[in-house]
Protein backbone atom coordinates (compact mmCIF):
# COMPACT_ATOMS: atom_id res chain seq x y z
CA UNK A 1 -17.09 55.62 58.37
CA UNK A 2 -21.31 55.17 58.24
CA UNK A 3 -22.22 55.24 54.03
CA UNK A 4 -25.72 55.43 53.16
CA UNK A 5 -27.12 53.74 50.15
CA UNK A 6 -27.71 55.68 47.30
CA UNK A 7 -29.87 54.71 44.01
CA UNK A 8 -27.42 54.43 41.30
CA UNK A 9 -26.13 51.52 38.94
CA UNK A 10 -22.18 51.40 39.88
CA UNK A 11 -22.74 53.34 43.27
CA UNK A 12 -23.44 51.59 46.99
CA UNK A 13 -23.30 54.03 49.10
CA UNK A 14 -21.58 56.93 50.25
CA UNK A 15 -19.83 58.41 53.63
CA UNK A 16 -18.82 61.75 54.46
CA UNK A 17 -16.63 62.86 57.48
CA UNK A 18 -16.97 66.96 57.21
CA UNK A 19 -14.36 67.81 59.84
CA UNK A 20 -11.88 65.46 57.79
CA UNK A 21 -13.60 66.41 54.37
CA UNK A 22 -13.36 62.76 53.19
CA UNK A 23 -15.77 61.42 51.29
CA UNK A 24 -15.72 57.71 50.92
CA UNK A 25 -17.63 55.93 47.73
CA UNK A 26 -18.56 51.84 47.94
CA UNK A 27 -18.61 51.10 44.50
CA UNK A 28 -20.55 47.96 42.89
CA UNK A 29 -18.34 44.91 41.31
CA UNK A 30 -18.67 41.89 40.08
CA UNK A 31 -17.13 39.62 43.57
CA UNK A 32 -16.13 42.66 45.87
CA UNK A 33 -17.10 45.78 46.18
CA UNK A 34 -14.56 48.60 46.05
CA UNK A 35 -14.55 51.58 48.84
CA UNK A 36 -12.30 54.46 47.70
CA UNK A 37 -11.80 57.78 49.96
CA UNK A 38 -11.75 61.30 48.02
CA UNK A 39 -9.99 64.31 50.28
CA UNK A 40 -10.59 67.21 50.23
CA UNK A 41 -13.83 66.97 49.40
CA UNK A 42 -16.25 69.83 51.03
CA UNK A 43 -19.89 69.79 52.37
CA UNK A 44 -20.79 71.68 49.93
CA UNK A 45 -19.75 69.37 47.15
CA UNK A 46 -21.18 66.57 49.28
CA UNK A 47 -24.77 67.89 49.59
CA UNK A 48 -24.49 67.83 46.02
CA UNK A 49 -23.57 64.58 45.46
CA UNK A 50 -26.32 63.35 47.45
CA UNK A 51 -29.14 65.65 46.24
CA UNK A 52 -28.17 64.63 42.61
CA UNK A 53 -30.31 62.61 39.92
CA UNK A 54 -27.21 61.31 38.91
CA UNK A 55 -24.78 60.52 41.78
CA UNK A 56 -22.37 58.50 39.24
CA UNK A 57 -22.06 61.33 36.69
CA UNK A 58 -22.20 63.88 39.31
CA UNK A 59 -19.10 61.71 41.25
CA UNK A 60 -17.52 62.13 38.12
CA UNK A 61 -18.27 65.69 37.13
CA UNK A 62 -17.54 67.20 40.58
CA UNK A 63 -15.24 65.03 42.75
CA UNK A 64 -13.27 63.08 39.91
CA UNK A 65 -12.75 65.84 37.50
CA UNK A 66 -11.08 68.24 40.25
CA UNK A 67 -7.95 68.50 40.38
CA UNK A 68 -7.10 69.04 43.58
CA UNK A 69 -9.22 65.85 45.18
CA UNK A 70 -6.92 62.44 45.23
CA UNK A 71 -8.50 58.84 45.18
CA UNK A 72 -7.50 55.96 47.40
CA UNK A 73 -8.69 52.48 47.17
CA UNK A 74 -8.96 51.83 51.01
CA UNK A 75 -10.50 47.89 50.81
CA UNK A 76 -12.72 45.41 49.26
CA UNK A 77 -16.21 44.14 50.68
CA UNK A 78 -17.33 41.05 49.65
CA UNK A 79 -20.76 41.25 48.75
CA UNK A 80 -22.28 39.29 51.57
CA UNK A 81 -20.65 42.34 54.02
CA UNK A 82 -21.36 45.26 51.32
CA UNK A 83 -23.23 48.42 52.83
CA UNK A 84 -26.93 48.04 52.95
CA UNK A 85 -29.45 50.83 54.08
C-alpha cells in the first residue's frame, strides 16, 4: 500500500485502501519503523486523519479509541527503507 508522509513526531506516513477500508500507519522508532493496519476504518475517518493539526492525537482519538477498529503490526522498516515523500 502507497503512505504519504505526514508532519507529526511519532507518525511517518499513512496509507489508505477505501474499497478495503484499511488504513495503514508507519510509525517512527528508534532502529525500525513499525507499520500497523487499522480495519474498518472509513474515508470519512481518513480525510480526517489527514486534514488534522494533530494526526497522532487524532490517530488516537478517532481510529484507536473505537471500538470496533482492530490493530495489526504487519512489519518493520529499517530506517534506511522507511517511507519518504
Amino acid at each position: 500500500m502507497e503512505r504519504t508522509a505526514v508532519n507529526s513526531s511519532h507518525i511517518v506516513a499513512i496509507g489508505y485502501d477505501e474499497p478495503t477500508r484499511v488504513l495503514e500507519v508507519e510509525f517512527k522508532g528508534a532502529l525500525h519503523n513499525r507499520v500497523y493496519r487499522y480495519a474498518p476504518v472509513s474515508p470519512q475517518q481518513h480525510s480526517e486523519l489527514m486534514a488534522a493539526e494533530s494526526v497522532g492525537r487524532t490517530l488516537n482519538a478517532l481510529i484507536k479509541s473505537d471500538p470496533h477498529i482492530t490493530a495489526v503490526q504487519v512489519e518493520l522498516v529499517p530506517k534506511a527503507e522507511a517511507s519518504r515523500s
